[in-house]
N, C-alpha and C. Protein backbone atom coordinates (compact mmCIF):
# COMPACT_ATOMS: atom_id res chain seq x y z
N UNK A 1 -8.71 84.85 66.21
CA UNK A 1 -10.07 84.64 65.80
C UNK A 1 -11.02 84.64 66.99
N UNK A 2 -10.95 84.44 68.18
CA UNK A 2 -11.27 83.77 69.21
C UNK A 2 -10.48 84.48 70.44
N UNK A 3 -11.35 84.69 71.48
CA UNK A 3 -10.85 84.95 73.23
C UNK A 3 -11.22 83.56 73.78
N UNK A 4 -12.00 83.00 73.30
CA UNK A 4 -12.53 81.35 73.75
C UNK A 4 -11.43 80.65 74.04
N UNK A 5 -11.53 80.16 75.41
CA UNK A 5 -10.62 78.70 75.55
C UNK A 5 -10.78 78.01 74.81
N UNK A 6 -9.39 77.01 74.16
CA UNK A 6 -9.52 76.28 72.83
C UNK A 6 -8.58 75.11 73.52
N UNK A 7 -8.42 74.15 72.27
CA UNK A 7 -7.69 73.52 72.48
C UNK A 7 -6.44 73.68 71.44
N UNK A 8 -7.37 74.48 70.18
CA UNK A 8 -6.34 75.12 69.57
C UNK A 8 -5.82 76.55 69.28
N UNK A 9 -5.08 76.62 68.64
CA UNK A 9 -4.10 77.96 68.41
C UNK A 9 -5.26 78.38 66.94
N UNK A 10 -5.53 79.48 66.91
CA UNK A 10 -6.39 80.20 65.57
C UNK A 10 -5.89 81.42 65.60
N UNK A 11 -5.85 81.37 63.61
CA UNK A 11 -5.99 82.39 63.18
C UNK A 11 -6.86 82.55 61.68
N UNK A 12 -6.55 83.49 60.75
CA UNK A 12 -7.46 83.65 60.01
C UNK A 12 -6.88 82.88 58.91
N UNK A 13 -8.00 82.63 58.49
CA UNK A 13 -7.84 81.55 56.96
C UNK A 13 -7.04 82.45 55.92
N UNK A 14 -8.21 83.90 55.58
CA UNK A 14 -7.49 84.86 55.16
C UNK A 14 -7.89 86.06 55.31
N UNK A 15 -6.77 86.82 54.80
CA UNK A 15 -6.66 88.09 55.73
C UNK A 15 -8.03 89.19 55.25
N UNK A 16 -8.56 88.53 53.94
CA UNK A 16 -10.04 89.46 53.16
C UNK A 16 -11.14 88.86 53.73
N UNK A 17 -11.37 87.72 55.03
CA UNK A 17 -12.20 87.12 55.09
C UNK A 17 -12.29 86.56 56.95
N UNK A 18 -12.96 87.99 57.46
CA UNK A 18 -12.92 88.43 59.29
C UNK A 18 -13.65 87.09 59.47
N UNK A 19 -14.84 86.23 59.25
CA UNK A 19 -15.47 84.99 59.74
C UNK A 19 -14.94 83.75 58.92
N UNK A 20 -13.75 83.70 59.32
CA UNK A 20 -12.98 82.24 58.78
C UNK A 20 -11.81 82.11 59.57
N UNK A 21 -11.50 81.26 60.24
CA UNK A 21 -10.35 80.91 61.01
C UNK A 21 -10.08 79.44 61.06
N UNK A 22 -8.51 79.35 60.76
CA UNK A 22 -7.82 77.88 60.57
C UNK A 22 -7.41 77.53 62.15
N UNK A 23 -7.56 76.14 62.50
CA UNK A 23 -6.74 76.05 64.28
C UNK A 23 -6.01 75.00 63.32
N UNK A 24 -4.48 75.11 64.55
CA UNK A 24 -3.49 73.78 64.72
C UNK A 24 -3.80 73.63 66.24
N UNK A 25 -4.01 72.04 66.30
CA UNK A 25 -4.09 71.81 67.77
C UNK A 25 -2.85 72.45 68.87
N UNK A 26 -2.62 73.12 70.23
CA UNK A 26 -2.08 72.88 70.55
C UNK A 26 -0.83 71.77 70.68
N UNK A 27 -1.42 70.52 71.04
CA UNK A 27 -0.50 69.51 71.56
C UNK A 27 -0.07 68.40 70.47
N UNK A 28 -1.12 68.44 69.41
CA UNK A 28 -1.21 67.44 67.96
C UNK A 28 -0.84 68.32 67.09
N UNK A 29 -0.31 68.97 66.19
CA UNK A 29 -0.04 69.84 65.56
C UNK A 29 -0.79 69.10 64.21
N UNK A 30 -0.86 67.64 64.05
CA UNK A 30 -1.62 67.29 63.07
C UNK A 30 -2.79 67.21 62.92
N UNK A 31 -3.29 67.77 64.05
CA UNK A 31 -4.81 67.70 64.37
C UNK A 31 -5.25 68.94 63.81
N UNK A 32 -5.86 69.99 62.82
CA UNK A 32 -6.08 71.18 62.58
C UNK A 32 -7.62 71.23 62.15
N UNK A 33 -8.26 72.43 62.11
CA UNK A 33 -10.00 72.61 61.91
C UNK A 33 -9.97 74.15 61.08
N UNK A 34 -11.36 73.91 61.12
CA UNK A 34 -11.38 75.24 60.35
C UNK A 34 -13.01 75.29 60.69
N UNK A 35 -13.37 77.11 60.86
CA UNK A 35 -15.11 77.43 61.76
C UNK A 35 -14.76 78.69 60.93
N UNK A 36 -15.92 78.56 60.13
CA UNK A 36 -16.16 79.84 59.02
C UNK A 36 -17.74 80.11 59.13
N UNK A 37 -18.30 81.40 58.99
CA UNK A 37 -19.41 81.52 58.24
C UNK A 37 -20.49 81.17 57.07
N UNK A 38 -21.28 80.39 57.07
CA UNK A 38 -21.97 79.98 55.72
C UNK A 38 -22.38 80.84 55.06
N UNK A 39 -22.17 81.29 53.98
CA UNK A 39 -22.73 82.00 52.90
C UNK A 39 -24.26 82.43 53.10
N UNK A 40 -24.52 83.52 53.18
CA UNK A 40 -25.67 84.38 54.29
C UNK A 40 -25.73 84.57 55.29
N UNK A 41 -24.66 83.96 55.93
CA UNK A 41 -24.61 84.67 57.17
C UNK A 41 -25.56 84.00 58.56
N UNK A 42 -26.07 82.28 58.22
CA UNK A 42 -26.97 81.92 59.13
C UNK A 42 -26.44 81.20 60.29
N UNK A 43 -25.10 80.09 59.74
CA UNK A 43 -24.72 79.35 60.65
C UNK A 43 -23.31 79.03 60.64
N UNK A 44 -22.81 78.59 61.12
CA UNK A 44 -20.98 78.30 60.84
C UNK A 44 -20.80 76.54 60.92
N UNK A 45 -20.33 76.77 59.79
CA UNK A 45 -19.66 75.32 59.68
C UNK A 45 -18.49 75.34 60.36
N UNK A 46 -18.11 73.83 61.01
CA UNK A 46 -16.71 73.43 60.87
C UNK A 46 -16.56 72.35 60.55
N UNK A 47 -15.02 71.64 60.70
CA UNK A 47 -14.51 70.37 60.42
C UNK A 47 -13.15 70.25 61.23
N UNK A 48 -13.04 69.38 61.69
CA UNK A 48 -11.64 68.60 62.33
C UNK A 48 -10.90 67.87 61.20
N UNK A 49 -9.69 67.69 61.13
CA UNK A 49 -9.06 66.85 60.14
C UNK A 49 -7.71 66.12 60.58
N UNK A 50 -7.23 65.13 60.65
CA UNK A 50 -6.17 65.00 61.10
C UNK A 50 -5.19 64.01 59.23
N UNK A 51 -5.02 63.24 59.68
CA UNK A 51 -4.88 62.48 57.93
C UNK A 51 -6.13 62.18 57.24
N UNK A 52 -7.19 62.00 57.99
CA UNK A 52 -8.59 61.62 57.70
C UNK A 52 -9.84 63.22 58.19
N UNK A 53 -10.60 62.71 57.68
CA UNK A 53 -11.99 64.29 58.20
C UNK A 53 -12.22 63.32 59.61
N UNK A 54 -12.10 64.16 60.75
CA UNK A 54 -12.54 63.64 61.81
C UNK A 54 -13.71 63.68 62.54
N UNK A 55 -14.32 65.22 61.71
CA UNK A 55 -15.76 65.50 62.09
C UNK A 55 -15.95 66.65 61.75
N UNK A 56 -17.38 66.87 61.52
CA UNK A 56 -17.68 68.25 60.68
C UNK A 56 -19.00 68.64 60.94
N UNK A 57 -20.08 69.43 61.41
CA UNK A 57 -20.96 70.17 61.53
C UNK A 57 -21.17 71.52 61.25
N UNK A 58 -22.50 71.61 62.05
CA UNK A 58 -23.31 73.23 61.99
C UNK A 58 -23.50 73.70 63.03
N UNK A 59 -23.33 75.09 63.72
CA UNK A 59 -23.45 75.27 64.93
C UNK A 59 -24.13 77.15 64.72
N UNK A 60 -24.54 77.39 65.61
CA UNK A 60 -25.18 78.82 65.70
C UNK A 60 -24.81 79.77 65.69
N UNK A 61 -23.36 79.67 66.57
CA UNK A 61 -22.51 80.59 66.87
C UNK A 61 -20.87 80.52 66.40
N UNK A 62 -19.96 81.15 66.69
CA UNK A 62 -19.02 80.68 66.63
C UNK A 62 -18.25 80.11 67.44
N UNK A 63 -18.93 80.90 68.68
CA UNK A 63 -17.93 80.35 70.12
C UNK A 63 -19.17 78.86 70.26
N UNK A 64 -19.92 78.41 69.54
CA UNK A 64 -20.27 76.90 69.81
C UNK A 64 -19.83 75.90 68.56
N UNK A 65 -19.06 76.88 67.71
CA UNK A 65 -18.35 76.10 66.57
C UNK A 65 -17.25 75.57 67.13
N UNK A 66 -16.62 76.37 67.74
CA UNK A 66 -15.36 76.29 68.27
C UNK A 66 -15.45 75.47 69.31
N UNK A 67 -16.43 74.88 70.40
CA UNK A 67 -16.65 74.19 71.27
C UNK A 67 -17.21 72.93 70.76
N UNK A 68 -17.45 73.12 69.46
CA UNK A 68 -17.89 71.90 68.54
C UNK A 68 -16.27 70.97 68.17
N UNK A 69 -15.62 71.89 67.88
CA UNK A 69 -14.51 71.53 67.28
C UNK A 69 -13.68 71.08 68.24
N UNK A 70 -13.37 71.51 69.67
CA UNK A 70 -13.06 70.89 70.64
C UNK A 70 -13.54 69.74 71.26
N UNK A 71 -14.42 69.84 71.19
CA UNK A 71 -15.40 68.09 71.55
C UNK A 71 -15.05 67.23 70.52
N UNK A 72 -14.70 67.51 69.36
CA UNK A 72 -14.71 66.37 68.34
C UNK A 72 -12.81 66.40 68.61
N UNK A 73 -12.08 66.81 69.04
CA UNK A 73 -10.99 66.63 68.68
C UNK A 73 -10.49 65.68 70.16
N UNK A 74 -11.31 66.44 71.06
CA UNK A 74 -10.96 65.31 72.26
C UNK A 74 -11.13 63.83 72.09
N UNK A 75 -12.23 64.10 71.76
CA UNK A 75 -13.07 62.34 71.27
C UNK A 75 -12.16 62.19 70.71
N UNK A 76 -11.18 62.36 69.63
CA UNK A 76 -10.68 61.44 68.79
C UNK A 76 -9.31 61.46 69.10
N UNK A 77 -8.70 62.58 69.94
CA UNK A 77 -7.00 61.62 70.57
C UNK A 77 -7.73 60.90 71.73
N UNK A 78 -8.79 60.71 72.29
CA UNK A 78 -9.06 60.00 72.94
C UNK A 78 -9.22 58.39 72.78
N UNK A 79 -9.84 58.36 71.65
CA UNK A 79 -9.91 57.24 70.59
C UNK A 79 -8.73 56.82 70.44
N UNK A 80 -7.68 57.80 69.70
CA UNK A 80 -6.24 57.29 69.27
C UNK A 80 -5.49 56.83 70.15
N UNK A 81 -5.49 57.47 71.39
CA UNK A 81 -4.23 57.17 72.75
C UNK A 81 -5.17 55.33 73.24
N UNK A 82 -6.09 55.01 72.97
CA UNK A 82 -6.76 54.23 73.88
C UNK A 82 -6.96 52.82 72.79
């Protein structure tokens, strides 16, 4: 989905649908997100999830969805380990 440094591994949600991609964290495998296109085409949602929604926004781009989704996932094994 992505050339972007991540923290996770992505690929596509599905295979009829090029602006949608699922991550598994690297190192948390329970940690997973998802950065899709909004319907028209204006902004991309995502969400973090681990057993709970860990965080979810709107971002402009995708490579700042994806940097969205990395900031929220740090914060929260950060939270968890501490």
């Amino acid at each position: 989905m992505t050339s972007t440094q991540t923290q996770f591994t992505w690929r596509k949600s599905w295979e009829d649908r090029p602006n949608d991609g699922t991550g598994t964290h690297k190192t948390d495998p329970e940690l997973t997100a998802r950065v899709y296109l909004e319907p028209g085409g204006k902004q991309w949602y995502w969400v973090v999830n681990s057993w709970r929604k860990v965080d979810a926004g709107l971002a402009p781009t995708k490579e700042s969805a994806i940097r969205a989704v990395d900031r929220a996932a740090a914060t929260y094994l950060d939270k968890s380990e501490g």
